[in-house]
C-alpha atoms as a PDB file:
ATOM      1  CA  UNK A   1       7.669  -6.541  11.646  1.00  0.00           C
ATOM      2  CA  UNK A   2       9.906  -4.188  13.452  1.00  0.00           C
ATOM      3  CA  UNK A   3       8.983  -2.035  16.001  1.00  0.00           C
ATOM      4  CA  UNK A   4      10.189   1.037  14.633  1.00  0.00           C
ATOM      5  CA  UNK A   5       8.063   0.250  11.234  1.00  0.00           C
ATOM      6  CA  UNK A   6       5.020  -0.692  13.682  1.00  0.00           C
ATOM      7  CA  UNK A   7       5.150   2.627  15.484  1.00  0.00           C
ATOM      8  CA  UNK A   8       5.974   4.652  12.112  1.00  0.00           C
ATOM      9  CA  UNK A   9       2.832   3.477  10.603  1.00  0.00           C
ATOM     10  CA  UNK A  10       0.730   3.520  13.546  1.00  0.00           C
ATOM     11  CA  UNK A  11       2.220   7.241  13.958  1.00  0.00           C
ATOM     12  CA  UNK A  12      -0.037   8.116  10.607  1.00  0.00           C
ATOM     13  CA  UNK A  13      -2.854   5.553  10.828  1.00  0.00           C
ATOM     14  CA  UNK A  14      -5.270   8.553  11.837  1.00  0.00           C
ATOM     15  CA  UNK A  15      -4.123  10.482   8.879  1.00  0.00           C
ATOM     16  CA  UNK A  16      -4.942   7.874   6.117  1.00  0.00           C
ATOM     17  CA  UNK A  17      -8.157   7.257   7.971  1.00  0.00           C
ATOM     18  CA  UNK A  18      -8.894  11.522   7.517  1.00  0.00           C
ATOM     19  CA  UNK A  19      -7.370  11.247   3.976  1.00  0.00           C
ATOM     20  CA  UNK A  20      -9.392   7.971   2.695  1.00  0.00           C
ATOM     21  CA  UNK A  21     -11.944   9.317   0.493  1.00  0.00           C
ATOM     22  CA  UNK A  22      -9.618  11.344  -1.249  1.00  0.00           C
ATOM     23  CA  UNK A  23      -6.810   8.742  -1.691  1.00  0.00           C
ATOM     24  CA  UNK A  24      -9.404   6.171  -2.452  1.00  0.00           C
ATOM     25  CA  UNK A  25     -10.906   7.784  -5.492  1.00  0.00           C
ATOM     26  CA  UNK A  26      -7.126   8.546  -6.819  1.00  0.00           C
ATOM     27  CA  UNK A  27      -6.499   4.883  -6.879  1.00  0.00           C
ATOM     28  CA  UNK A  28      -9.445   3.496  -7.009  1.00  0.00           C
ATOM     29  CA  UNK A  29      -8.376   1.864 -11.140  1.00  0.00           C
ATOM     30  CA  UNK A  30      -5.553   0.014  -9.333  1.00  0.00           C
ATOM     31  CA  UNK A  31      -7.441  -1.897  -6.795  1.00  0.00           C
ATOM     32  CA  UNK A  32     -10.518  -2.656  -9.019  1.00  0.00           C
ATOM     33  CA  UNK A  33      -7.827  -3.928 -11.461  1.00  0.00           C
ATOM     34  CA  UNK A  34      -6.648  -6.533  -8.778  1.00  0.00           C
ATOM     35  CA  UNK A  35      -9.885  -7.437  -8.397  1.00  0.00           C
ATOM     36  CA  UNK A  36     -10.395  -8.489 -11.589  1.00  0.00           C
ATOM     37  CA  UNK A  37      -7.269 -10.254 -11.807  1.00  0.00           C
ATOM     38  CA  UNK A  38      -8.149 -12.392  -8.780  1.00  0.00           C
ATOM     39  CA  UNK A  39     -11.269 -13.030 -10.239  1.00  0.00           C
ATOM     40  CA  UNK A  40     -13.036 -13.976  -6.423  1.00  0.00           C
ATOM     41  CA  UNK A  41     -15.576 -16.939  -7.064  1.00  0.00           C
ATOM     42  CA  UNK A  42     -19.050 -17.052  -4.817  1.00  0.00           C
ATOM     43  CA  UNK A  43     -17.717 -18.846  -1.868  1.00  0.00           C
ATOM     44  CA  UNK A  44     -14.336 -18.027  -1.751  1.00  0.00           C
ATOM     45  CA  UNK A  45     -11.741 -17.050   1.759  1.00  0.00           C
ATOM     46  CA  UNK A  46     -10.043 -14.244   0.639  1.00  0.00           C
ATOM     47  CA  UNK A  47      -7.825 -12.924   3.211  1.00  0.00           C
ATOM     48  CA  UNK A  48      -6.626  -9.152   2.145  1.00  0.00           C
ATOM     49  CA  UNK A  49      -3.103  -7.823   3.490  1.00  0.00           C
ATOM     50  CA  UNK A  50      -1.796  -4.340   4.423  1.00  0.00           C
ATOM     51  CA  UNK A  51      -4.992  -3.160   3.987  1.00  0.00           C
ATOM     52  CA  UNK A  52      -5.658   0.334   5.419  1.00  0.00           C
ATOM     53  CA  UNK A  53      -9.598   0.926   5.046  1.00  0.00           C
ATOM     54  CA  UNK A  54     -10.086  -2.430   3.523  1.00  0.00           C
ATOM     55  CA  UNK A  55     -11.955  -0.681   0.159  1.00  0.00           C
ATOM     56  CA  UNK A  56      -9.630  -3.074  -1.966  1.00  0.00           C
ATOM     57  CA  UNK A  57     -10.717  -6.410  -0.407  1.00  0.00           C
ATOM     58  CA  UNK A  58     -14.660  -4.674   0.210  1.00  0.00           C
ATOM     59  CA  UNK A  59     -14.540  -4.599  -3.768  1.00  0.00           C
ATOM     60  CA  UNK A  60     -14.223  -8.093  -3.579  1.00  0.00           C
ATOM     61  CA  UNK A  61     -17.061  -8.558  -1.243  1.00  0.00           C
ATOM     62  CA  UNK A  62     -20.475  -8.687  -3.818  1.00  0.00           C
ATOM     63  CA  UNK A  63     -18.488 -11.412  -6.230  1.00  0.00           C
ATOM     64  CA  UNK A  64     -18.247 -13.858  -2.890  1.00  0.00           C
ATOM     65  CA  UNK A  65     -21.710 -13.512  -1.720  1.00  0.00           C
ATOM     66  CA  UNK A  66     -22.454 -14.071   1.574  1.00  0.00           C
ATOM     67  CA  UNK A  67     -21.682 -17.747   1.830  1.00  0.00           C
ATOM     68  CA  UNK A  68     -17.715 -16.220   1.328  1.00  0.00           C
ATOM     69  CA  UNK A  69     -15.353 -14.526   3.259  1.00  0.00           C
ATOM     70  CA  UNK A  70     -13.113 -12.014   3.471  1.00  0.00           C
ATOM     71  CA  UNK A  71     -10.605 -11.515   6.380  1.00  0.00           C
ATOM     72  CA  UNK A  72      -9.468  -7.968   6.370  1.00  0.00           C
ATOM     73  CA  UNK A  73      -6.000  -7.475   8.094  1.00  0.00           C
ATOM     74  CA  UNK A  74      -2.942  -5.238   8.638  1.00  0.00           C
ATOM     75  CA  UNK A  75      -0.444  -5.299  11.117  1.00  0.00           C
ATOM     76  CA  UNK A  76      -1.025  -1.920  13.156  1.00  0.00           C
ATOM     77  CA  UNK A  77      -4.294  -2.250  15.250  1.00  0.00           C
ATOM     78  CA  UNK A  78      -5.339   1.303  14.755  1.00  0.00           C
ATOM     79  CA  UNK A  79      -5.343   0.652  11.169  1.00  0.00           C
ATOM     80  CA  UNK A  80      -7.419  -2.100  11.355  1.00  0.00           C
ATOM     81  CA  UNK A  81     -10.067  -0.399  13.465  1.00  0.00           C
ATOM     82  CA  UNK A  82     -10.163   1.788  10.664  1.00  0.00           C
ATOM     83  CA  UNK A  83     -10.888  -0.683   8.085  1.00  0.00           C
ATOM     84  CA  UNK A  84     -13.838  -1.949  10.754  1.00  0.00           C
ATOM     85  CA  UNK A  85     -15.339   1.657  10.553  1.00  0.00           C
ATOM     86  CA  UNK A  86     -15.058   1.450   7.392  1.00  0.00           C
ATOM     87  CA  UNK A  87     -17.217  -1.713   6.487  1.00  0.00           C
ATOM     88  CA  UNK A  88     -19.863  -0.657   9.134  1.00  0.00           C
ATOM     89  CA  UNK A  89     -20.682   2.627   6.826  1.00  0.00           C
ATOM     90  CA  UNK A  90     -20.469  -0.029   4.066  1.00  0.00           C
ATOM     91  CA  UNK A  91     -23.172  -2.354   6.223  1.00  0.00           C
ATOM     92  CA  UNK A  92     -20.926  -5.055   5.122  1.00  0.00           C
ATOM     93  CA  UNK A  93     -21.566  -9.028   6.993  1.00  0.00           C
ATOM     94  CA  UNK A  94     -19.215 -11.067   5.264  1.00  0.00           C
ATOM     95  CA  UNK A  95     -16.215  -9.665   6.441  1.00  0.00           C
ATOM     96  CA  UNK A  96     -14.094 -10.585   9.599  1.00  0.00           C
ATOM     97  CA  UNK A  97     -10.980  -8.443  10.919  1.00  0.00           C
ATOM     98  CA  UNK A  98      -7.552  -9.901  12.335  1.00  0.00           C
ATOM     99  CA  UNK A  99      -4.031  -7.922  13.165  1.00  0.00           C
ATOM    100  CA  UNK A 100      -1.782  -9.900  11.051  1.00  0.00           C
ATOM    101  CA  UNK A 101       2.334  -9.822   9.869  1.00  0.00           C
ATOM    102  CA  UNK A 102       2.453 -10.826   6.651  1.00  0.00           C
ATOM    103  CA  UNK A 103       5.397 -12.218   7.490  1.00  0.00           C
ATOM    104  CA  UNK A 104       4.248 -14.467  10.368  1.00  0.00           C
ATOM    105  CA  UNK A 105       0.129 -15.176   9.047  1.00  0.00           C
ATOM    106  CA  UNK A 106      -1.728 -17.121  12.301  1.00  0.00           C
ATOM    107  CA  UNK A 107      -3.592 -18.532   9.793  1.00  0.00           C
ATOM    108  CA  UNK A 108      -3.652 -22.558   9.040  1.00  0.00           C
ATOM    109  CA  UNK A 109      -1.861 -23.944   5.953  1.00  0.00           C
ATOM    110  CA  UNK A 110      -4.283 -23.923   3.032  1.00  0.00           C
ATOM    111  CA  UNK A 111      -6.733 -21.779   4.363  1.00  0.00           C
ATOM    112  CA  UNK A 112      -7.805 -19.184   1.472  1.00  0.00           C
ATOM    113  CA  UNK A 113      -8.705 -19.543  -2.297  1.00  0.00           C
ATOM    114  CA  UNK A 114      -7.614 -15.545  -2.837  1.00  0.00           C
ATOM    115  CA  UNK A 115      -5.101 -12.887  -1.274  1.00  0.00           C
ATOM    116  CA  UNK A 116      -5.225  -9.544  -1.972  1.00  0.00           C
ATOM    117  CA  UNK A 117      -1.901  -7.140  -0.849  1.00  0.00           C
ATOM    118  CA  UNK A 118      -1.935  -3.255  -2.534  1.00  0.00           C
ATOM    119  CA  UNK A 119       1.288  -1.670  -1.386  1.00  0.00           C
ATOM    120  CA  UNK A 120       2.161  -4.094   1.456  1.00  0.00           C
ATOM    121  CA  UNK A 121       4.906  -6.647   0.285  1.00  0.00           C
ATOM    122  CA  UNK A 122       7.839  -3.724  -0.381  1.00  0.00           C
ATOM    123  CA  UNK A 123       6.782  -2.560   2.866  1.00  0.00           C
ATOM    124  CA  UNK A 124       7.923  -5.653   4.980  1.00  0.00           C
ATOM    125  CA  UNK A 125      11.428  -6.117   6.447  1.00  0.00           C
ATOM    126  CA  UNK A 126      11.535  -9.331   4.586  1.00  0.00           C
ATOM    127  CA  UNK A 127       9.355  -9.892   1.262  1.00  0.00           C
ATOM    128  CA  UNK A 128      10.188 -12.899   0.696  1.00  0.00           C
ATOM    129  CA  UNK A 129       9.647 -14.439   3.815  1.00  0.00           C
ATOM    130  CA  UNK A 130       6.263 -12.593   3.194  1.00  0.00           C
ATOM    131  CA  UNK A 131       5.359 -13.922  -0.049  1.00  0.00           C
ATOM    132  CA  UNK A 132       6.390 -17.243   1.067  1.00  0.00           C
ATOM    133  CA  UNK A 133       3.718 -16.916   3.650  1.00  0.00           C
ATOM    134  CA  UNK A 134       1.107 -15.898   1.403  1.00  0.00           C
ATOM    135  CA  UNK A 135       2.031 -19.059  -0.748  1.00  0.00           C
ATOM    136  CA  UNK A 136       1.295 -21.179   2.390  1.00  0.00           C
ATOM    137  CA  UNK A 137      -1.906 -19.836   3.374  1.00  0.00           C
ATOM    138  CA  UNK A 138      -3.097 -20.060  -0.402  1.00  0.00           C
ATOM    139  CA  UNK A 139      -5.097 -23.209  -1.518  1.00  0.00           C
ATOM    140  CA  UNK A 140      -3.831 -25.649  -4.629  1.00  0.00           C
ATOM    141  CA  UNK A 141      -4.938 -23.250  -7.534  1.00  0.00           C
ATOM    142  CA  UNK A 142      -4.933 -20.065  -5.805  1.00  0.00           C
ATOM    143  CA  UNK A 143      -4.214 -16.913  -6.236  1.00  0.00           C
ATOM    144  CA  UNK A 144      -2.564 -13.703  -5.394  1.00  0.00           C
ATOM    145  CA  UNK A 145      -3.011 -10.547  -7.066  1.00  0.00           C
ATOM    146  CA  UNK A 146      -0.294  -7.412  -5.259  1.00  0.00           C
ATOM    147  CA  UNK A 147       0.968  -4.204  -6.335  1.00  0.00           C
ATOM    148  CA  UNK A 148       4.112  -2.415  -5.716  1.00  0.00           C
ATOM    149  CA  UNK A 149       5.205   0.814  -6.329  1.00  0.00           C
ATOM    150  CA  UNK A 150       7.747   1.683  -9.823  1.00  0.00           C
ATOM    151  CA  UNK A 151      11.351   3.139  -9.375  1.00  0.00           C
ATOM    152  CA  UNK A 152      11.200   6.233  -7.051  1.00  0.00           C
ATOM    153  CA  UNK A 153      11.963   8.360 -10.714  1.00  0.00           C
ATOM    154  CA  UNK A 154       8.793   7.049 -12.165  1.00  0.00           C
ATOM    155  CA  UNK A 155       6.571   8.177  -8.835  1.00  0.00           C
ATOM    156  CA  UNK A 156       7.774  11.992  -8.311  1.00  0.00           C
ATOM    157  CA  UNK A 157       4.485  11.845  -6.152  1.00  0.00           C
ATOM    158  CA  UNK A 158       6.080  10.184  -3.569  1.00  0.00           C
ATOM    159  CA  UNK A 159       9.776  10.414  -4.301  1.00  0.00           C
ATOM    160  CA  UNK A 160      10.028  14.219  -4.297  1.00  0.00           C
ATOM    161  CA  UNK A 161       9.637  14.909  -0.751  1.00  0.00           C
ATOM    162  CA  UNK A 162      12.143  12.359   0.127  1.00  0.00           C
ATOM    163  CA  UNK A 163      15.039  13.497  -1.882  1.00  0.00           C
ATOM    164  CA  UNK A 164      13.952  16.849  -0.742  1.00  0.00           C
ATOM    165  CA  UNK A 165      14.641  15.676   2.979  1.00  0.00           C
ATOM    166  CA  UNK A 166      17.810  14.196   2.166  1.00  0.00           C
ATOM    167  CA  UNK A 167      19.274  16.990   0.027  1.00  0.00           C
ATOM    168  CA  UNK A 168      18.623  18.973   3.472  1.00  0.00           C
ATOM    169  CA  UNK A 169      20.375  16.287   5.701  1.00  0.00           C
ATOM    170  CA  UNK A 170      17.205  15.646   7.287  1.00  0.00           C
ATOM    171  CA  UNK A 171      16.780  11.850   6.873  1.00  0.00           C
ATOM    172  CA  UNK A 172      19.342   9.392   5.547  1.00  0.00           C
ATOM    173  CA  UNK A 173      19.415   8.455   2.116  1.00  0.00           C
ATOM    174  CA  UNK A 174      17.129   5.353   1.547  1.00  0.00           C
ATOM    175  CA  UNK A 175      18.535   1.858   1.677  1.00  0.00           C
ATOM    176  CA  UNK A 176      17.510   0.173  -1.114  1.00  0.00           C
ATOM    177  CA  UNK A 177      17.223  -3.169   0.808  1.00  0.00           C
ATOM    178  CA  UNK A 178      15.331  -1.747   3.897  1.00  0.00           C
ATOM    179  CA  UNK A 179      11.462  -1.489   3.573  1.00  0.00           C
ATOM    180  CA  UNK A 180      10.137   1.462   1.787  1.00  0.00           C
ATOM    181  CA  UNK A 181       7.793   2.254  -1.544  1.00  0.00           C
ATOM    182  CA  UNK A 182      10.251   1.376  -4.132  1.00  0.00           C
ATOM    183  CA  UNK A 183      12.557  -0.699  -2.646  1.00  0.00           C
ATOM    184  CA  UNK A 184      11.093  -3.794  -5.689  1.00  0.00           C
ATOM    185  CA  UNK A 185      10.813  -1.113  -8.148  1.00  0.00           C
ATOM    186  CA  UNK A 186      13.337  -3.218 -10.239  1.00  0.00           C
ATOM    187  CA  UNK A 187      10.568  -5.562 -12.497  1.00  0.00           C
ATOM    188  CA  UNK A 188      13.043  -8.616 -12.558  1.00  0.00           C
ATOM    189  CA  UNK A 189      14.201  -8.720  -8.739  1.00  0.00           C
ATOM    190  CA  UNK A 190       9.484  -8.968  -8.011  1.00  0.00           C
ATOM    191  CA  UNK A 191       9.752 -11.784 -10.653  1.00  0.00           C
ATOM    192  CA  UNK A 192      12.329 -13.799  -8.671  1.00  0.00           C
ATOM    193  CA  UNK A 193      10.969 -13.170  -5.575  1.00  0.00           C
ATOM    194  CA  UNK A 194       6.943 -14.675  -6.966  1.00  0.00           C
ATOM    195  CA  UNK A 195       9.372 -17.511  -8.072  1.00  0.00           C
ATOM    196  CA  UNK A 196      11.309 -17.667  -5.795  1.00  0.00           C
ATOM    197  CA  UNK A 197       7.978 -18.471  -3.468  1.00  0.00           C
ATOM    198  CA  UNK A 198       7.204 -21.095  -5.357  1.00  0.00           C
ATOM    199  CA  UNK A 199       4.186 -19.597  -6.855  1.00  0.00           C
ATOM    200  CA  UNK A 200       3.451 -19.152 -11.011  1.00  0.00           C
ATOM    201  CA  UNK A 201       3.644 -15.452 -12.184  1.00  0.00           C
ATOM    202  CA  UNK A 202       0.348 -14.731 -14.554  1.00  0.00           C
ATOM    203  CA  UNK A 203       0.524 -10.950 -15.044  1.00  0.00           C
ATOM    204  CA  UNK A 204       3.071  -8.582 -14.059  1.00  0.00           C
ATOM    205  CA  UNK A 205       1.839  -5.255 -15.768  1.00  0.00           C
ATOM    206  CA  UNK A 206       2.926  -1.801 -15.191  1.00  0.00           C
ATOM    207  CA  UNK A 207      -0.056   1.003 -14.281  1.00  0.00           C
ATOM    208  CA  UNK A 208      -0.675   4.317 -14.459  1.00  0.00           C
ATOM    209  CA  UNK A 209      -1.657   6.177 -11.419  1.00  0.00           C
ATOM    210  CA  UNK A 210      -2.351  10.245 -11.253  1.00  0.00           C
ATOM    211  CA  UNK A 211      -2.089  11.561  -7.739  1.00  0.00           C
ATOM    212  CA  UNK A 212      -4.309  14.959  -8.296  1.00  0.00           C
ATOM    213  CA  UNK A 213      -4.668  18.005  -5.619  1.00  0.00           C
ATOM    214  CA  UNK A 214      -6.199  20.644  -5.644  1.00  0.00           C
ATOM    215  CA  UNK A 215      -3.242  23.057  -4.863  1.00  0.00           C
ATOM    216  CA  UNK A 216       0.077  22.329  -3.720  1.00  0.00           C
ATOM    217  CA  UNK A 217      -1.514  23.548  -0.232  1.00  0.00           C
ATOM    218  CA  UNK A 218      -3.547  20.327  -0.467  1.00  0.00           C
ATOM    219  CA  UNK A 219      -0.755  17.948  -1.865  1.00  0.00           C
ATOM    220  CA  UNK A 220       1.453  19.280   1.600  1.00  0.00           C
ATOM    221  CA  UNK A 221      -1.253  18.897   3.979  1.00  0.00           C
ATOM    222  CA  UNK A 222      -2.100  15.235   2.741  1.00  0.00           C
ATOM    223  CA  UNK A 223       2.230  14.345   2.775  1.00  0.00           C
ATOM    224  CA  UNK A 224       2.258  15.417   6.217  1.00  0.00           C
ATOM    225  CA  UNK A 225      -0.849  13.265   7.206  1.00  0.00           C
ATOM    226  CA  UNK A 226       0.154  10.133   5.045  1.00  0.00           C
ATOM    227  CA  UNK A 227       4.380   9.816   5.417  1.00  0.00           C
ATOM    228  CA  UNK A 228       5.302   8.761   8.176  1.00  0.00           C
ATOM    229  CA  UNK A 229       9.042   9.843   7.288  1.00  0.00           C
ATOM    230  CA  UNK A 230       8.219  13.316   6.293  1.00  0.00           C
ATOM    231  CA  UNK A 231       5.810  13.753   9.549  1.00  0.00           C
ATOM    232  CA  UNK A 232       9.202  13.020  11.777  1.00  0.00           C
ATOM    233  CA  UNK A 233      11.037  14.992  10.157  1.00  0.00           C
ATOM    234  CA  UNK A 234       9.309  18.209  10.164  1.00  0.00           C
ATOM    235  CA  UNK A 235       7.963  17.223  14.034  1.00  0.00           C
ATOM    236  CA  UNK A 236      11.705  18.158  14.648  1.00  0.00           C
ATOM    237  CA  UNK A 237      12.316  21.532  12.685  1.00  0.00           C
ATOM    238  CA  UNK A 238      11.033  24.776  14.020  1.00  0.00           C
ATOM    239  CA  UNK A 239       8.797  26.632  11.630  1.00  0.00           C
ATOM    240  CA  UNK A 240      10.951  28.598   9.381  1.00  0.00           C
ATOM    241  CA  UNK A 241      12.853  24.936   8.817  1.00  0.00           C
ATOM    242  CA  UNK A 242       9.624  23.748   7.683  1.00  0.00           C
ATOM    243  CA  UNK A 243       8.875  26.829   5.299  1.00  0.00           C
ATOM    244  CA  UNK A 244      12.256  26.537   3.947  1.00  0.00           C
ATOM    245  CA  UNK A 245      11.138  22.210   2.890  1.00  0.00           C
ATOM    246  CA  UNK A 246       7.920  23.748   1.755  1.00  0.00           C
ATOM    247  CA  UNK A 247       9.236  26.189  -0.654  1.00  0.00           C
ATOM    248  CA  UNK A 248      12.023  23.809  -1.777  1.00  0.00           C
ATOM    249  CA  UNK A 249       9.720  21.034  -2.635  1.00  0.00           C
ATOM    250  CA  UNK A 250       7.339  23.351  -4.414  1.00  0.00           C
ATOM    251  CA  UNK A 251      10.019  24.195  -6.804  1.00  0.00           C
ATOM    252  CA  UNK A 252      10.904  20.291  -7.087  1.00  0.00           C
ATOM    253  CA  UNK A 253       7.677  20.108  -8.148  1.00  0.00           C
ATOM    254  CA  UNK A 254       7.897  22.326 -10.960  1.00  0.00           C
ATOM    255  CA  UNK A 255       6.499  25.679  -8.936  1.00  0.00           C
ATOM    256  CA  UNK A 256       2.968  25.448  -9.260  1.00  0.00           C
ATOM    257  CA  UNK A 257       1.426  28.731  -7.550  1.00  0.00           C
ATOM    258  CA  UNK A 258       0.352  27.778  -5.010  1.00  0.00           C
ATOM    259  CA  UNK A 259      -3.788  27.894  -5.392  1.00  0.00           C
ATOM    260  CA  UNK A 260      -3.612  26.129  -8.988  1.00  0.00           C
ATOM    261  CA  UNK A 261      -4.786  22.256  -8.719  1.00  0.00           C
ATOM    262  CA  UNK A 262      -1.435  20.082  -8.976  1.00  0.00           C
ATOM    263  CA  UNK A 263      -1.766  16.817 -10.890  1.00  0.00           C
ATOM    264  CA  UNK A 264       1.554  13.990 -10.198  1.00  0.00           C
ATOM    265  CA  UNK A 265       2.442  10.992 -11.951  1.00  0.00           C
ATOM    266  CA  UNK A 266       3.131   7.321 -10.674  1.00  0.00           C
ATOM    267  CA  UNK A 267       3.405   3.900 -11.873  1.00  0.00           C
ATOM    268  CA  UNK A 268       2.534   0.988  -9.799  1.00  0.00           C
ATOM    269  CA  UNK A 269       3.251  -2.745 -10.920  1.00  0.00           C
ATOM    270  CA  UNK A 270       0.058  -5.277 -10.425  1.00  0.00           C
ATOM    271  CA  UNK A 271       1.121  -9.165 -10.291  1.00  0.00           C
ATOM    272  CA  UNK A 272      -1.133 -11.757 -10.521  1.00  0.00           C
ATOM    273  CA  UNK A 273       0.486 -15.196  -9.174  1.00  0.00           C
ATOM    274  CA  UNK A 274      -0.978 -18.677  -8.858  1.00  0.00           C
ATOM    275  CA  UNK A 275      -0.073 -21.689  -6.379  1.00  0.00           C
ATOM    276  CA  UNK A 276      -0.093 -24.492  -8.085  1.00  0.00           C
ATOM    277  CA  UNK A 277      -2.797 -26.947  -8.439  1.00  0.00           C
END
């Protein structure tokens, strides 16, 4: 990973730890959905990837029993020290933590029936370097199940406060090949790359998400905790910049006064992919 992505996400690694319970039960459906599409077996390695607080892989956790395990990683430390917290309020045993590039896994060939990634493959500078990775680590038979975000049109959630930014000159407009949420928003480009890896596509479903706040007051305070983009940007404007973004993106957003709960739409894709037998 590059260093500038390293220290970007590292940058807002104490905000998604502060924001966790809230963003966990929001999306909650999506992880327990790759869950079941991995279907973990008592026994299993699974070996989880970009994961934040872990809560995808610890879902995981009860169908491997204690004679599995699951390796809970991310490539920022402080993000992984969350996910550590994290499974000591859950008293979980069966879970060891590693810093790890998905790009680069020091893991042996072979090494895991199962890997879990939500959000992390669009996020590297090279997915399919990444994937190609995961297909190594990965047993004969098995499996991967990922998610990655829609087009940035279908996830106004997200979206929005870019194009706000841009509009303003205050960050460059995205480059669609550089990482970022929707940079594999395009359905066919994931398929080639899960081929492309070598591995057998299963599932590649599109699903709902609703991002719900209780006031736009709470959706701004959470985007300046969890985007690493929007956080530099506004750490560089003086305040009546920053009110001017504020107001702007609250009319982008349809102007919602400003107490009244504020309910966003996204759509995620969820992939399941095999290695071959």
């Amino acid at each position: 990973m590059s260093d500038e992505l390293r220290e970007g996400w590292r940058s807002v690694a104490a905000g998604w730890e502060r924001r966790r319970d809230a963003m966990w039960e929001m999306t909650q459906p999506v992880s327990k959905r790759l869950v079941e599409l991995l279907a973990p077996e008592p026994g299993e390695t699974l070996l989880e990837l970009a994961a934040g607080s872990g809560d995808t892989g610890y879902l995981a956790t009860e169908r491997i029993g204690p004679e599995g395990r699951l390796i809970t990683s991310d490539f920022v430390p402080e993000i992984v020290d969350s996910a550590r917290r994290r499974a000591a309020t859950l008293a979980l045993e069966n879970v060891e933590f590693q810093v790890l590039d998905a790009q680069a896994l020091d893991l042996p060939d072979t090494s895991v029936d199962g890997v879990l990634c939500r959000w992390g493959y669009m996020l590297t500078d090279d997915p399919a370097r990444a994937l190609a990775e995961t297909r190594r680590v990965l047993r004969p038979g098995g499996r991967v199940s990922f998610t990655v975000w829609g087009s940035a049109p279908e996830n106004p959630w997200a979206s929005t406060a870019g194009r706000v930014l841009v509009g303003r000159g205050l960050a460059e407009p995205p480059d669609p090949d550089a990482p970022g949420p929707f940079r594999l928003g395009d359905r066919a480009r994931v398929d080639e790359l899960v081929a492309a890896a070598d591995l057998e596509l299963a599932v590649h479903e599109d699903f709902p998400v609703a991002f719900r706040y209780a006031s736009f007051d709470d959706y701004w305070e959470t985007s300046r905790d969890l985007s690493h983009t929007l956080k530099r940007a506004l750490d560089a404007l003086g305040d009546d910049e920053i009110a001017g973004v504020r107001t702007e993106l609250s009319q982008a957003l349809g102007g919602t006064p400003s107490g009244d709960p504020l309910e966003l739409s996204g759509i995620t894709q969820i992939v399941l992919a095999r290695r071959a037998a």
